[in-house]
Protein backbone atom coordinates (compact mmCIF):
# COMPACT_ATOMS: atom_id res chain seq x y z
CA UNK A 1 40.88 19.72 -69.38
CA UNK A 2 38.76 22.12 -70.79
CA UNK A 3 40.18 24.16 -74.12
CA UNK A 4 38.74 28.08 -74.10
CA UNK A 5 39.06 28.66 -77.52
CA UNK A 6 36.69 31.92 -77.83
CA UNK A 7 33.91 34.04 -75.47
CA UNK A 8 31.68 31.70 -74.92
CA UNK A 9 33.74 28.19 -74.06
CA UNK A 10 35.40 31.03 -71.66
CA UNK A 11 32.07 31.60 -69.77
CA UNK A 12 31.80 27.70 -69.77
CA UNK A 13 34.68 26.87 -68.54
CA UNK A 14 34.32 29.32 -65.68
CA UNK A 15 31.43 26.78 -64.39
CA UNK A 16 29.98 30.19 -62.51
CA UNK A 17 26.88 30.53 -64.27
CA UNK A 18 28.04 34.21 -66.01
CA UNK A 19 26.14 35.25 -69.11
CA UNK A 20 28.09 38.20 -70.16
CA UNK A 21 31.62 39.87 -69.93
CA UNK A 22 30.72 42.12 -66.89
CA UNK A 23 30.28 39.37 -64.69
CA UNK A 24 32.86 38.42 -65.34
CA UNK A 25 34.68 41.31 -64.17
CA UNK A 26 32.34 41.22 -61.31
CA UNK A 27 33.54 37.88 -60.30
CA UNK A 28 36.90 38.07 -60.90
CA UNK A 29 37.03 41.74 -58.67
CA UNK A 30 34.79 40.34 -56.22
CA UNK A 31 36.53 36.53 -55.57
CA UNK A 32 40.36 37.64 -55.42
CA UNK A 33 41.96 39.06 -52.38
CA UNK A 34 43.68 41.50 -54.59
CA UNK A 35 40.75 42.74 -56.27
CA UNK A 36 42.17 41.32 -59.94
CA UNK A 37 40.69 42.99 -63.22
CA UNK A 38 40.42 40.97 -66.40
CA UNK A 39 39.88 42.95 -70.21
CA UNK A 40 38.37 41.23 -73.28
CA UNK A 41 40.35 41.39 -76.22
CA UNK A 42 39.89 39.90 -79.60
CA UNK A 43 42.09 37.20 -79.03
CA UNK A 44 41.57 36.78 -75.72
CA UNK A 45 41.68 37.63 -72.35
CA UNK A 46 44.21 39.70 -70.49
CA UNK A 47 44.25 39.68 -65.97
CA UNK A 48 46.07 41.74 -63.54
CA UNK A 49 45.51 44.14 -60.61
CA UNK A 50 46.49 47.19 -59.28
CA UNK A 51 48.25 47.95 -55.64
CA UNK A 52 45.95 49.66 -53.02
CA UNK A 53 47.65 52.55 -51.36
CA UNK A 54 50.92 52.05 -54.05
CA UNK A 55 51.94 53.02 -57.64
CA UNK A 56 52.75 49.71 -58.01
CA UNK A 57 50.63 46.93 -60.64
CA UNK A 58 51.13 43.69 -61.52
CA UNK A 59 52.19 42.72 -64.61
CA UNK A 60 49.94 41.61 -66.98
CA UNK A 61 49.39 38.17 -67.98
CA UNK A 62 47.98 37.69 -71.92
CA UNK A 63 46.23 34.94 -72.60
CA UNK A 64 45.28 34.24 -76.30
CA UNK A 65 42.61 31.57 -77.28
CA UNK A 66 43.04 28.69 -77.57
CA UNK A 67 44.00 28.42 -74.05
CA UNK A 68 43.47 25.60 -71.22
CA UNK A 69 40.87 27.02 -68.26
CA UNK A 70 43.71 25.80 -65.99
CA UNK A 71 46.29 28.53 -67.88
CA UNK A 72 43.24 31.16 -67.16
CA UNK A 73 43.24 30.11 -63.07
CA UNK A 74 46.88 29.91 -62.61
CA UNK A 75 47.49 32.92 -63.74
CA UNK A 76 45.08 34.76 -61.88
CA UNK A 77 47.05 32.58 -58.71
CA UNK A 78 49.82 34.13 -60.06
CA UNK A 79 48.79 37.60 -60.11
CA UNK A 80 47.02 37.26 -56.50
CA UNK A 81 50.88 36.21 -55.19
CA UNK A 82 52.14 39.03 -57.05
CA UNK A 83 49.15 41.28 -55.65
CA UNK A 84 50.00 40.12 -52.20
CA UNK A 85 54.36 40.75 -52.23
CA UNK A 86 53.67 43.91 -53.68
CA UNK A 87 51.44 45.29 -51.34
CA UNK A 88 53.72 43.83 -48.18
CA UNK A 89 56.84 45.36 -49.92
CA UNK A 90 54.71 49.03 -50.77
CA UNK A 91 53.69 48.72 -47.03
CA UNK A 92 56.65 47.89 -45.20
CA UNK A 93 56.29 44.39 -44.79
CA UNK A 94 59.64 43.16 -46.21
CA UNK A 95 62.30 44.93 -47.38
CA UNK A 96 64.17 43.71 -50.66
CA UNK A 97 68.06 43.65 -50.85
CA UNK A 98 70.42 45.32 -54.05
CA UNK A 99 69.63 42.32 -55.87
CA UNK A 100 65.91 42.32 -55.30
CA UNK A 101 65.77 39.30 -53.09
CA UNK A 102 63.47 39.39 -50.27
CA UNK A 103 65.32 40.29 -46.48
């Protein structure tokens, strides 16, 4: 398990080669279906993604160093699934019921 603890462990961790912040964002636009985003912060890094053709955005997920590279990759899973039942909901794919369940 590798520990991300600031910028550079991050960029390590990543095993993809990236020498600066806007690859990153490259890379992380560029290899999710959903066309994630990811923002630097001083703590941190922050990943979610917008809804083509809807309103609608994930929510975001924080994630403050020290963190596991495994936290960093599951939630970007997490915000590709979110990605993908948002768009099928925002494009008529599925329907949700009065207590948000999935028809």
């Amino acid at each position: 398990m590798k520990i991300v603890d600031n910028f550079y462990s991050f960029l390590e961790a990543r095993e993809l080669g990236e020498k600066s912040f806007p690859e990153v964002e490259r890379n992380t636009y560029k290899f999710t279906n959903c066309g994630a985003w990811i923002k630097e912060t001083t703590k941190g890094v922050v990943v979610g993604s917008i809804i083509e053709g809807s309103d609608a955005c994930c929510e975001e997920i924080v994630l403050e160093y020290p963190f596991n590279i495994k936290e960093f990759w599951q939630a970007l899973d997490q915000i590709e699934n979110e990605a993908d039942e948002l768009w099928r909901e925002a494009n008529g794919l599925f329907q949700r019921d009065s207590d948000g369940c999935i028809l």
